[in-house]
C-alpha atoms as a PDB file:
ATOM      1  CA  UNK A   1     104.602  69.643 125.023  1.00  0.00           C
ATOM      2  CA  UNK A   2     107.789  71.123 124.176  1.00  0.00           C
ATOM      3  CA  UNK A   3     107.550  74.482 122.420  1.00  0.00           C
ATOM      4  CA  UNK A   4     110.549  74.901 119.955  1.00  0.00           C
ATOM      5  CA  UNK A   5     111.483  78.880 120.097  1.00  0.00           C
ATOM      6  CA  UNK A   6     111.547  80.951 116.543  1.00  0.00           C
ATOM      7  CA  UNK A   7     114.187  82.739 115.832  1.00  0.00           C
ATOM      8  CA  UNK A   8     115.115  85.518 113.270  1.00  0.00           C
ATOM      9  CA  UNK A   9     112.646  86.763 110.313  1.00  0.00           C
ATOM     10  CA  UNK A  10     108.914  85.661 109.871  1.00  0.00           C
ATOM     11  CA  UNK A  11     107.257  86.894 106.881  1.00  0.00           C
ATOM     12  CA  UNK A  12     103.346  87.767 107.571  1.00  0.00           C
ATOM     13  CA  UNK A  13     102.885  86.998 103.064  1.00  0.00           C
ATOM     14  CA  UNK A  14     100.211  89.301 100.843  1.00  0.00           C
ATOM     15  CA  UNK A  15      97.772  86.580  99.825  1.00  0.00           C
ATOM     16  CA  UNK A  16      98.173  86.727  96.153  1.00  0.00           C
ATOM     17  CA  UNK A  17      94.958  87.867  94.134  1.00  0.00           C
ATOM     18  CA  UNK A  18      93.988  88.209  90.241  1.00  0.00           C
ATOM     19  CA  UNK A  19      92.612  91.303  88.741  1.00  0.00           C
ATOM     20  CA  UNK A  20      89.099  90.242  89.645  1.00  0.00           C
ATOM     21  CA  UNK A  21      89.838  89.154  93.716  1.00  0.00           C
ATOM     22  CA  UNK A  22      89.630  85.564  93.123  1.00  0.00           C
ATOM     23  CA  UNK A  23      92.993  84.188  95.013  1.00  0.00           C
ATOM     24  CA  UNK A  24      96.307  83.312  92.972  1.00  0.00           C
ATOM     25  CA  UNK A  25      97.698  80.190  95.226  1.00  0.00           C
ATOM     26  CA  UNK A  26      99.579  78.940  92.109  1.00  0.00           C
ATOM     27  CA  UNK A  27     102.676  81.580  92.814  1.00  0.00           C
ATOM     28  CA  UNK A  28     102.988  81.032  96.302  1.00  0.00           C
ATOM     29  CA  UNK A  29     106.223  78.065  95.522  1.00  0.00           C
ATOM     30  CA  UNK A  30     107.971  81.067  94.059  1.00  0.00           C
ATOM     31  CA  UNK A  31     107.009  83.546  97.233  1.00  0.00           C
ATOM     32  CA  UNK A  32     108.221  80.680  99.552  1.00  0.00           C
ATOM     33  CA  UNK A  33     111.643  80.385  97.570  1.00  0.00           C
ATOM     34  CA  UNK A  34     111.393  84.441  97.800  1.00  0.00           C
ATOM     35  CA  UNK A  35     111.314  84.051 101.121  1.00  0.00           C
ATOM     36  CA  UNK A  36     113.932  81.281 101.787  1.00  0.00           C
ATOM     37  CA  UNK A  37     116.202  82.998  99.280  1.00  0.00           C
ATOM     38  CA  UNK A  38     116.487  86.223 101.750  1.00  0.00           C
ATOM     39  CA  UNK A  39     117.091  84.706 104.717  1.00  0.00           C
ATOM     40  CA  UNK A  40     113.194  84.429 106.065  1.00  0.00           C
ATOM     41  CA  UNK A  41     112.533  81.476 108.491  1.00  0.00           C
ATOM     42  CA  UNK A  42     108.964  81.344 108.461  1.00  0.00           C
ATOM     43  CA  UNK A  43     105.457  82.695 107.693  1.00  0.00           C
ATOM     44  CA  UNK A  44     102.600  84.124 109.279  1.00  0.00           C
ATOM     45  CA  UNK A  45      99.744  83.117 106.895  1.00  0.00           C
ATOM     46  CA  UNK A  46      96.102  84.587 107.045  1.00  0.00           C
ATOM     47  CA  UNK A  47      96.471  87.140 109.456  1.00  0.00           C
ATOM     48  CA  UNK A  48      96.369  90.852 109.253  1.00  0.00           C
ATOM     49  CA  UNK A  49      98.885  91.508 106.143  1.00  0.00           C
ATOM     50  CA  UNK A  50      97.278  88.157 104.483  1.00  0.00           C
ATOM     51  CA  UNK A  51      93.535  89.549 104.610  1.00  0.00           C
ATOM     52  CA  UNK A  52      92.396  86.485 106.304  1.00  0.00           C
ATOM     53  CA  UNK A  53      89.555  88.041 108.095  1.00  0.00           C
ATOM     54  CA  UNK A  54      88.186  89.216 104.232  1.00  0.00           C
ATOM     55  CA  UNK A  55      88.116  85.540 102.965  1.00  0.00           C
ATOM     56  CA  UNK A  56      85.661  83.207 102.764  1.00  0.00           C
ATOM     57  CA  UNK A  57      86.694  79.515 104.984  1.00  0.00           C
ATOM     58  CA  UNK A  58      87.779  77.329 101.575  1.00  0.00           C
ATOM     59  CA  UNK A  59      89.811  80.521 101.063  1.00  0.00           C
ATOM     60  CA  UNK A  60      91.684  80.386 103.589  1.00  0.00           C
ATOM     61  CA  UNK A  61      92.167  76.338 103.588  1.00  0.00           C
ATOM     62  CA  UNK A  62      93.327  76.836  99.623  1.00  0.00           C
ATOM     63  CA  UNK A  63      96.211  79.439 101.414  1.00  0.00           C
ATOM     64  CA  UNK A  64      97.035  77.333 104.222  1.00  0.00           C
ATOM     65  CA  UNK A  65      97.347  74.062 101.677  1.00  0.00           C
ATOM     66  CA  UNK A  66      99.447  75.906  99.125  1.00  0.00           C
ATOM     67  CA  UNK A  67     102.153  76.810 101.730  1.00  0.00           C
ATOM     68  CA  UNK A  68     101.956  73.717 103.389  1.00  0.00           C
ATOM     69  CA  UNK A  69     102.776  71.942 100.274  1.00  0.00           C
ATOM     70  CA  UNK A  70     105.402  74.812  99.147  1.00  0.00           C
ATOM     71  CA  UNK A  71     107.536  74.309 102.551  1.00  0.00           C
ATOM     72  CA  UNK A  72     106.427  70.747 103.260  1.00  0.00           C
ATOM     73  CA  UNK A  73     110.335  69.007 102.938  1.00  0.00           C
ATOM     74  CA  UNK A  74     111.807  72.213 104.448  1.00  0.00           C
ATOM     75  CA  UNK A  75     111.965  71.336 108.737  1.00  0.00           C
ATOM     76  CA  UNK A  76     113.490  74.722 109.285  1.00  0.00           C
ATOM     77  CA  UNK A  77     111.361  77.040 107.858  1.00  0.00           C
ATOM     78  CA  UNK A  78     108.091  77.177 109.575  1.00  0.00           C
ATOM     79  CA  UNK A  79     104.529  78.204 108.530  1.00  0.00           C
ATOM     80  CA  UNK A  80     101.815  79.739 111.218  1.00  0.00           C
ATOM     81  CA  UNK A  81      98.189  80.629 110.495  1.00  0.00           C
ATOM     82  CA  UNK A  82      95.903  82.782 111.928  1.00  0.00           C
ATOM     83  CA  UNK A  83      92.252  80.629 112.200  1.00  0.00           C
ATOM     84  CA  UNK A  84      90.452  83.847 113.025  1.00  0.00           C
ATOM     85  CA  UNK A  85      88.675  85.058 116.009  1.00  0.00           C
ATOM     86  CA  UNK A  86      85.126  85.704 115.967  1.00  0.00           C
ATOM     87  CA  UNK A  87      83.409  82.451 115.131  1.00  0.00           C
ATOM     88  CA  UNK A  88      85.161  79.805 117.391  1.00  0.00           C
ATOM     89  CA  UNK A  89      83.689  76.734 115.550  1.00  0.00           C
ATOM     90  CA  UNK A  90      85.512  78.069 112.498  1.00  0.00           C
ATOM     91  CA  UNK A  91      88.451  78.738 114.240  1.00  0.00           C
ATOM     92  CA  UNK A  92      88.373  75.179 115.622  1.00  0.00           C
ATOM     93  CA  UNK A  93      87.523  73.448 112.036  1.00  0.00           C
ATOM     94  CA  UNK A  94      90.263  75.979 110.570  1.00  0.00           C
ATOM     95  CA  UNK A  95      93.000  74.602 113.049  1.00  0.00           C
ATOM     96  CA  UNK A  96      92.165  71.081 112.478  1.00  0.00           C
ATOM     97  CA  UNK A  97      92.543  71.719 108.725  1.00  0.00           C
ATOM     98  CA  UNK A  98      96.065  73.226 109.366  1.00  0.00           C
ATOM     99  CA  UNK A  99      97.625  70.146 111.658  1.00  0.00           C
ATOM    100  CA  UNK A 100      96.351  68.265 108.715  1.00  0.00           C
ATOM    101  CA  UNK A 101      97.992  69.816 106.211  1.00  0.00           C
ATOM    102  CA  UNK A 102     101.101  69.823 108.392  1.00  0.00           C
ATOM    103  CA  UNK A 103     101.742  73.619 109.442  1.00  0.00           C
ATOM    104  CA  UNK A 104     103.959  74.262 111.859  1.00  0.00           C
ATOM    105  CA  UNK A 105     101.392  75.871 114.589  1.00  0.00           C
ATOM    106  CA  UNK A 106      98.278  77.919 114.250  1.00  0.00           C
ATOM    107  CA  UNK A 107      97.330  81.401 116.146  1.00  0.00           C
ATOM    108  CA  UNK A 108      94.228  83.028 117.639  1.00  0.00           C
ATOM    109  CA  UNK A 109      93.097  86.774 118.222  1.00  0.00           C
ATOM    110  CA  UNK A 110      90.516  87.888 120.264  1.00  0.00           C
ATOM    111  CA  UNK A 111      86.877  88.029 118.839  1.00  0.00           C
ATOM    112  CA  UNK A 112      86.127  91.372 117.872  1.00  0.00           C
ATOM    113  CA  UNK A 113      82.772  92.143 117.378  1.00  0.00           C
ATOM    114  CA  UNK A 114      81.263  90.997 120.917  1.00  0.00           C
ATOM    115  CA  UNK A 115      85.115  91.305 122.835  1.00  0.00           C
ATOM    116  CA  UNK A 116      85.569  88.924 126.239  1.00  0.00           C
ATOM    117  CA  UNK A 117      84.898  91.024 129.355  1.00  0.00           C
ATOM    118  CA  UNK A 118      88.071  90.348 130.633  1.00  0.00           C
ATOM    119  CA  UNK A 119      91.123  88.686 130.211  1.00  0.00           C
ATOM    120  CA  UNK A 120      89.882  85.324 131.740  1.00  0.00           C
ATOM    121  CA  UNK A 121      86.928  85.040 128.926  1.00  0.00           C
ATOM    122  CA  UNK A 122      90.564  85.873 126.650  1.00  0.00           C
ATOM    123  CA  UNK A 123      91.920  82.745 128.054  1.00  0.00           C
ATOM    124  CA  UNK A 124      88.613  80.266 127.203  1.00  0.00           C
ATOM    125  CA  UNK A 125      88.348  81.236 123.807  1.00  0.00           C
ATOM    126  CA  UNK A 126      92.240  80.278 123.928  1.00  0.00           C
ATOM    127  CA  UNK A 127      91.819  76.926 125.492  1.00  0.00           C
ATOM    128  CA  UNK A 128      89.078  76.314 123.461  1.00  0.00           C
ATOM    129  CA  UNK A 129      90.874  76.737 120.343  1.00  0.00           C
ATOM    130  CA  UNK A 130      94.152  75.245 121.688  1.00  0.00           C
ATOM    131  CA  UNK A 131      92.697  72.142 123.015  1.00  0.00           C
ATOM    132  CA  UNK A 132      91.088  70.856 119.372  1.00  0.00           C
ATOM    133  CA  UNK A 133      94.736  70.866 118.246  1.00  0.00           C
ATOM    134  CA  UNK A 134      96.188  69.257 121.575  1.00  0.00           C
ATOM    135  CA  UNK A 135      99.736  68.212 119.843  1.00  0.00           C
ATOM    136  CA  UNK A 136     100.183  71.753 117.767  1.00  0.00           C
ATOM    137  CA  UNK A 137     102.017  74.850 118.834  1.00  0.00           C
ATOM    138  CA  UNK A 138      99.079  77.687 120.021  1.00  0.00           C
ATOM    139  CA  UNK A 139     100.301  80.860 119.424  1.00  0.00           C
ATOM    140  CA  UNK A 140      97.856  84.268 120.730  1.00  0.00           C
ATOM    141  CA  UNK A 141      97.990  87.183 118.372  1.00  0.00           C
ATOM    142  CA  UNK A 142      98.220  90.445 120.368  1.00  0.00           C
ATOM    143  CA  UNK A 143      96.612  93.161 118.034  1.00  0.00           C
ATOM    144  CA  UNK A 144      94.627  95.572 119.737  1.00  0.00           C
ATOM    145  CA  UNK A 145      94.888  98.577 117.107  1.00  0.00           C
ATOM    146  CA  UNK A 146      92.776  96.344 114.975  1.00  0.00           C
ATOM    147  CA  UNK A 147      90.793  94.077 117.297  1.00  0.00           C
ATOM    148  CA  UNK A 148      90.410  96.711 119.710  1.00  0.00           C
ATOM    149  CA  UNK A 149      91.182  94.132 122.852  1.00  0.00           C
ATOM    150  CA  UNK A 150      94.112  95.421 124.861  1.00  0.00           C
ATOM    151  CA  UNK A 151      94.350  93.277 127.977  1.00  0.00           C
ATOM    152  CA  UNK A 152      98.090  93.411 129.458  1.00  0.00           C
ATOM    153  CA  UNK A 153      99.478  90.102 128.010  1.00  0.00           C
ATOM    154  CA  UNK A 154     101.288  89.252 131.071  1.00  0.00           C
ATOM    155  CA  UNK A 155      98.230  88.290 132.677  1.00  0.00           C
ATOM    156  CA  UNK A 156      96.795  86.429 129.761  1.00  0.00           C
ATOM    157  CA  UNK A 157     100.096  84.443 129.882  1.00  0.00           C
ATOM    158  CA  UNK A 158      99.264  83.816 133.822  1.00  0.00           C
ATOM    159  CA  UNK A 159      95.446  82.552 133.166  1.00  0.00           C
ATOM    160  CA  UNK A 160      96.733  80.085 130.563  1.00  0.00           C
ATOM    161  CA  UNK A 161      99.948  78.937 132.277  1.00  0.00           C
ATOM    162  CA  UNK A 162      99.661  75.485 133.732  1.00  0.00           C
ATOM    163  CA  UNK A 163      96.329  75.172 131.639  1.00  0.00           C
ATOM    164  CA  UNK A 164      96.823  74.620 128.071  1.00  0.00           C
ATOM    165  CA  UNK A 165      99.869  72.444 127.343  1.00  0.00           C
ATOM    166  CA  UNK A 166     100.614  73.848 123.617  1.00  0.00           C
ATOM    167  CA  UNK A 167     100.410  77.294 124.539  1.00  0.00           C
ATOM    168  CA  UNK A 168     103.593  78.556 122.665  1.00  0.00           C
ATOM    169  CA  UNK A 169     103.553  82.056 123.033  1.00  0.00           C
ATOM    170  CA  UNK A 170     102.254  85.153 121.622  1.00  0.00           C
ATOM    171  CA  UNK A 171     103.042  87.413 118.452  1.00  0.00           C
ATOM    172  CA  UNK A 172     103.003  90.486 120.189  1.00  0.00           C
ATOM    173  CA  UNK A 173     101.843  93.536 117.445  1.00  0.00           C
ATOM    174  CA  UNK A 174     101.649  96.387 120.268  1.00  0.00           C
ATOM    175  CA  UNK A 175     103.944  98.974 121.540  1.00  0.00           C
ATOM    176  CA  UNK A 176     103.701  98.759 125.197  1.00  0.00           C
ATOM    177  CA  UNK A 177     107.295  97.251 126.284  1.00  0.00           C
ATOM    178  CA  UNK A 178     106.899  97.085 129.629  1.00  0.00           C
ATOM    179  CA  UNK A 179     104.069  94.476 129.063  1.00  0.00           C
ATOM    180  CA  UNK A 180     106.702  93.092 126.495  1.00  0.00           C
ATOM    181  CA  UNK A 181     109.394  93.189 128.713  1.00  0.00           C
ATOM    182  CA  UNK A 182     107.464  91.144 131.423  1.00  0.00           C
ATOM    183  CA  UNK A 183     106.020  88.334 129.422  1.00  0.00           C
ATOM    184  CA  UNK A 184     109.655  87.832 127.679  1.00  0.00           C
ATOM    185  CA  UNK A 185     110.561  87.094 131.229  1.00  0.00           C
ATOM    186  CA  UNK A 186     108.119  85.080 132.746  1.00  0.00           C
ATOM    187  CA  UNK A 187     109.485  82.312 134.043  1.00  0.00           C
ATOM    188  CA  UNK A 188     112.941  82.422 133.250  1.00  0.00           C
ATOM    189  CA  UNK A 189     111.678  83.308 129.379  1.00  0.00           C
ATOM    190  CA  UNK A 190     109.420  79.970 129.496  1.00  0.00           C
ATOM    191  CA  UNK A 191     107.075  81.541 126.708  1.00  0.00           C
ATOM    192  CA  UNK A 192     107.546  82.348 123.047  1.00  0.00           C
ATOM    193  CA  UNK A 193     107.379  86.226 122.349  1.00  0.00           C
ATOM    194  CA  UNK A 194     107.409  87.044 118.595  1.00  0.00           C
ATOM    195  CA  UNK A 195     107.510  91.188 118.435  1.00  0.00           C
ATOM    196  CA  UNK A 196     105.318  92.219 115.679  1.00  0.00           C
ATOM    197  CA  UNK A 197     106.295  95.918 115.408  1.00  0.00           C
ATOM    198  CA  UNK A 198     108.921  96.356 112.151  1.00  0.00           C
ATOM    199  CA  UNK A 199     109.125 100.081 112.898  1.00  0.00           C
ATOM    200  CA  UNK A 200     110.725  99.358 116.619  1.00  0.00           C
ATOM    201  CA  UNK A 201     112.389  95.744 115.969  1.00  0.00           C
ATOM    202  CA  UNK A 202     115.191  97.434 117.837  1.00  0.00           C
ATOM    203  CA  UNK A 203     113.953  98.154 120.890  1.00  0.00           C
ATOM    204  CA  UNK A 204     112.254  94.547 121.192  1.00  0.00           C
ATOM    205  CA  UNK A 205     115.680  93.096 120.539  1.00  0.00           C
ATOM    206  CA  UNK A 206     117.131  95.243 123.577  1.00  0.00           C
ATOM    207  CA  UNK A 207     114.929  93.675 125.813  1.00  0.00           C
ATOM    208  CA  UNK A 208     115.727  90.276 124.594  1.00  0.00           C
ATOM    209  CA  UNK A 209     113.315  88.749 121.704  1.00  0.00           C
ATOM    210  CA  UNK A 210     114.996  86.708 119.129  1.00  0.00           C
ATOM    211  CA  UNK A 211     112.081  86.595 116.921  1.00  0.00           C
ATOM    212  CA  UNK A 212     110.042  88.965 114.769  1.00  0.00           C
ATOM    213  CA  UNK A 213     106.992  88.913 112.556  1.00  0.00           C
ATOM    214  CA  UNK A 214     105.839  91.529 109.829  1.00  0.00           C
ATOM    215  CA  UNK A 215     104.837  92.289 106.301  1.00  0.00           C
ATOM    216  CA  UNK A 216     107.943  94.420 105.473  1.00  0.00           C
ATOM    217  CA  UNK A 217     110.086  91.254 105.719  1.00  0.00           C
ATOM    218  CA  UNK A 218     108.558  90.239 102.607  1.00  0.00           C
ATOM    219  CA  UNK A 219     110.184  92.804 100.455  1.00  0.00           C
ATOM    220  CA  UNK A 220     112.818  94.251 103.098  1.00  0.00           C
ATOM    221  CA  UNK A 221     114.562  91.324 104.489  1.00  0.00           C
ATOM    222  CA  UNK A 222     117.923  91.883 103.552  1.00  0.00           C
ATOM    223  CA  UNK A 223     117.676  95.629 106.037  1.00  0.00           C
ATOM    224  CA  UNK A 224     116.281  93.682 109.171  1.00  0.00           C
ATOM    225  CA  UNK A 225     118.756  90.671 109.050  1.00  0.00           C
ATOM    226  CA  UNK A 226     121.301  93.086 108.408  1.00  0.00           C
ATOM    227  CA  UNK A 227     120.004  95.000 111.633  1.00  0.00           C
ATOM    228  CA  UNK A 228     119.826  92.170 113.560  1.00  0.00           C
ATOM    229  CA  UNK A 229     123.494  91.216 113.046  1.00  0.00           C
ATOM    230  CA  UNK A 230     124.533  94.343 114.056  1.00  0.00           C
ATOM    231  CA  UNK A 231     122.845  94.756 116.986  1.00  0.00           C
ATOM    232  CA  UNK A 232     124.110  91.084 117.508  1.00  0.00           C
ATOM    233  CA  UNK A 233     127.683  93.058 117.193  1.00  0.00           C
ATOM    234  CA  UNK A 234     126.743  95.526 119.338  1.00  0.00           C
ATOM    235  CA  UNK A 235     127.262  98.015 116.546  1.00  0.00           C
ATOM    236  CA  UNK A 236     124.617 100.153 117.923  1.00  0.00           C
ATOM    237  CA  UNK A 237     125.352 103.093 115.590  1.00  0.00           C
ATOM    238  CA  UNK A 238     124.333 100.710 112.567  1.00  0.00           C
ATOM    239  CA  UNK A 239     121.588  99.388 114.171  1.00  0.00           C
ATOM    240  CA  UNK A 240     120.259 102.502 115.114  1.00  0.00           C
ATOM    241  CA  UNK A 241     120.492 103.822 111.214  1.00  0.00           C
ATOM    242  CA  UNK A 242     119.074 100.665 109.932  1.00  0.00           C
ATOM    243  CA  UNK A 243     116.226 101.000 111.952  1.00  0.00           C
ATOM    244  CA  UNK A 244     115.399 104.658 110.726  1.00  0.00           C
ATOM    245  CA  UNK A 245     115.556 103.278 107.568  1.00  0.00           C
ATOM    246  CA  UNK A 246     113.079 101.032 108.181  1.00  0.00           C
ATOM    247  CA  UNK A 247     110.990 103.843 109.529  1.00  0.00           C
ATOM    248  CA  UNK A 248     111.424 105.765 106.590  1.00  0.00           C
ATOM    249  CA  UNK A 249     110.180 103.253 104.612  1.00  0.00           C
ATOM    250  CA  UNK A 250     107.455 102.297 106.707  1.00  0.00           C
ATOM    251  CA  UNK A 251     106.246 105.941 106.324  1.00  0.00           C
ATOM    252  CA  UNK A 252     104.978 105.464 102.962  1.00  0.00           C
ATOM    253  CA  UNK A 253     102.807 103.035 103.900  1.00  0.00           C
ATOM    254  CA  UNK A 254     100.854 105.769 105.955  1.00  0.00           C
ATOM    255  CA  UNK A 255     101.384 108.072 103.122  1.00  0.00           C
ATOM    256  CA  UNK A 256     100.185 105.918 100.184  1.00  0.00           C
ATOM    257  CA  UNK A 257      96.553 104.771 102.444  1.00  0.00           C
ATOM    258  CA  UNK A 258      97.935 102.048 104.652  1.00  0.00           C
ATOM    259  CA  UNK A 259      98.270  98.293 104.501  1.00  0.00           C
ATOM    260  CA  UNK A 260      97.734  97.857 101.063  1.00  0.00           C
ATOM    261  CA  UNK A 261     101.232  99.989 100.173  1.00  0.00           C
ATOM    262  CA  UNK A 262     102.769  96.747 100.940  1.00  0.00           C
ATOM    263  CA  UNK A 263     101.383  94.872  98.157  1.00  0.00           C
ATOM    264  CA  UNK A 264     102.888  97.780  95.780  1.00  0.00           C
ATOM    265  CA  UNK A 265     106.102  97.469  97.216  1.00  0.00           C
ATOM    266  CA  UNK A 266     105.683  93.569  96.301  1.00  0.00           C
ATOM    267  CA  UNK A 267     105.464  94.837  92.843  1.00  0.00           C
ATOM    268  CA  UNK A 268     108.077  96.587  92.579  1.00  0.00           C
ATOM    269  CA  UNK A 269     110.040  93.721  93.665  1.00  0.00           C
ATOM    270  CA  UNK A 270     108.522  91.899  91.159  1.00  0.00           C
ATOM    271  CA  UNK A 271     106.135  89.601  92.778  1.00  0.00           C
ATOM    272  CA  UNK A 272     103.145  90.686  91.808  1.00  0.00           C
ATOM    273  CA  UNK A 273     100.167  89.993  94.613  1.00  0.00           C
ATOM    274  CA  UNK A 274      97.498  91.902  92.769  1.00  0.00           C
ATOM    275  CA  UNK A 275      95.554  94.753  95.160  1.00  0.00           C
ATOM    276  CA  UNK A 276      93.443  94.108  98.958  1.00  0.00           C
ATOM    277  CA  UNK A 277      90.276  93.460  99.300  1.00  0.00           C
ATOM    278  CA  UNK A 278      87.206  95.729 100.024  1.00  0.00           C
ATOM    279  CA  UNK A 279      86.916  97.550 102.615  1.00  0.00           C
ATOM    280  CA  UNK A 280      90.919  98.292 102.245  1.00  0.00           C
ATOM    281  CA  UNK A 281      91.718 101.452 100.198  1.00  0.00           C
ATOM    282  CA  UNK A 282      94.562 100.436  97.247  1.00  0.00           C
ATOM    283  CA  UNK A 283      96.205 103.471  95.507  1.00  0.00           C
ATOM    284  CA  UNK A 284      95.240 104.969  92.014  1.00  0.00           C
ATOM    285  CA  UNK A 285      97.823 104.363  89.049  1.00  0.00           C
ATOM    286  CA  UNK A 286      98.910 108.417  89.360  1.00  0.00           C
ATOM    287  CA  UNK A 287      99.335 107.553  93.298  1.00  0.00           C
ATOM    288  CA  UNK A 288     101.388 104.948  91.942  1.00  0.00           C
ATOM    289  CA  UNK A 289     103.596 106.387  89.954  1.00  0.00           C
ATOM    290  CA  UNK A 290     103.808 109.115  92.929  1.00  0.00           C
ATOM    291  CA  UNK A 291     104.814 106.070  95.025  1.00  0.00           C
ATOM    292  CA  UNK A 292     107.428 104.788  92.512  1.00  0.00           C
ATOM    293  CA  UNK A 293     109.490 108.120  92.803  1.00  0.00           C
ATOM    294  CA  UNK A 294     109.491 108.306  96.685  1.00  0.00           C
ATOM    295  CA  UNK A 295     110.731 104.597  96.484  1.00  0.00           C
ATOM    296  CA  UNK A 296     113.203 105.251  94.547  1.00  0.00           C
ATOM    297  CA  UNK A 297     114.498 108.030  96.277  1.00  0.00           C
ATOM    298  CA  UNK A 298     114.546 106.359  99.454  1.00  0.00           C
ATOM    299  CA  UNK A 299     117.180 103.793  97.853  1.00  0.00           C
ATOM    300  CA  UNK A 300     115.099 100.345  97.799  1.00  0.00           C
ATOM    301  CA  UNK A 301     116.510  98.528  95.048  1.00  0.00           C
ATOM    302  CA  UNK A 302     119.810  98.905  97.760  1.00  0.00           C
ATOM    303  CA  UNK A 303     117.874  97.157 100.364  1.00  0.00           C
ATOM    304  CA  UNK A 304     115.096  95.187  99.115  1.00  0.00           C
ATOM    305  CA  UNK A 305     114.202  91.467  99.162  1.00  0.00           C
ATOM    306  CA  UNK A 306     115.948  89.790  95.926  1.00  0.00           C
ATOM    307  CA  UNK A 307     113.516  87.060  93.724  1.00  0.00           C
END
């Protein structure tokens, strides 16, 4: 099949939750127009940022039909899910639930608990999933700081070229750009390679990628497209500040306990996503209001993501 190449920002959303967990589907129209409104041209549902490994399967088909039917009339803004990968059946019944709701393409990471020996057992779980959704972009989702499988992706690109027809690509959330660099260019750039790194979207761009997934697109868009179109001026110097402010910001979340940080940052904003899931640590209201003040003195209200 013909793979269609994304370009620019992809959001990976929060899934929205209520005070007591339970999910909050009903304000994901206004996220999509959030994420429209800024300049976003897709999102990355379920995976790492959108806790889909901590929700139970009608979960995650309740997330996957809410932003189908938020973004169904919209051809140029696309939606991607994560179906999982440790349980392949549920990854296959997860993917068939997604081309029926109409999403754009769906994504698999390596299983986790017992990990493929090598990169060829990679490549089966791949097909497997790819083939029950024969006439849907297949995307591989390269995260080995959480899945703790690091094959080179160069040669997982290699095993599965020639064999599964929908293979797309690969969101690539890693830091090794030499790997990067090689898949980009396999076969005259044949493949789709989303970077997945917002701290070093600058570097990725230097070697050539076009498009980029991450949670601080959600509330940040407005700094990375405004990177982007320097770099796309070759105004280096901006690029190069941009970027550190991204950094800067990005900091916090390693200050403030991690992943979770983003979902204050959502508040701020004033989209409020409620807090993660056990086993995720969420800040205490004094952290909070700790948080607010660095925020504020790192300028966000000058770059954020406008509702």
């Amino acid at each position: 099949m013909k793979i269609q190449k994304l370009e620019g920002l992809i959001a990976a959303p929060f899934t929205p939750m209520r005070e007591d967990g339970n999910l909050k589907v009903e304000i994901i129209p206004a996220y999509y127009q959030l994420l429209k409104k800024n300049k976003v041209t897709g999102a990355f549902i379920n995976g790492s940022t959108g806790e889909g490994v901590s929700q139970t399967m009608d979960e995650k088909k309740a997330v996957i039909k809410a932003w189908a039917d938020a973004a169904r009339n919209d051809k140029d803004f696309k939606v991607i899910t994560l179906v999982g990968g440790t349980c392949m059946a549920d990854c296959i019944e997860l993917a068939k639930y997604a081309k029926a709701t109409g999403l754009h393409a769906v994504a698999l990471t390596s299983p986790f608990y017992f990990k493929p020996a090598d990169v060829r057992q990679l490549a089966e779980c791949c097909i497997e999933a790819g083939n029950s959704v024969p006439d849907m972009p297949f995307y591989y989702y390269h995260i080995p700081v959480l899945n703790g499988v690091n094959f080179p992706m160069i040669n997982l690109i290699k095993e599965l070229d020639g064999r599964l027809p929908n293979f797309a690509g690969i969101k690539y959330t890693h830091e090794d750009f030499m790997d990067f660099s090689s898949c980009l260019n396999f076969k005259n750039g044949q493949y789709d390679m989303l970077w997945g790194r917002d701290e070093n979207m600058l570097s990725a761009l230097v070697l050539g990628a076009k498009g980029a997934v991450g949670s601080t697109y959600n509330y940040a868009a407005p700094l990375y497209n405004h990177l982007m179109e320097a770099f796309e001026k070759n105004d280096l110097v901006t690029a190069r500040k941009l970027q550190q402010k991204a950094i800067d910001m990005i900091e916090l979340l390693g200050k403030y306990g991690g992943i979770a940080t983003g979902k204050s940052f959502m508040k701020l904003m004033g989209l409020d996503c409620g807090a993660f899931r056990l086993p995720v640590k969420n800040m205490s209201k004094e952290e909070f209001m700790h948080f607010k003040k660095d925020v504020e003195e790192l300028g966000f209200n000058s770059f954020q993501s406008v509702l």
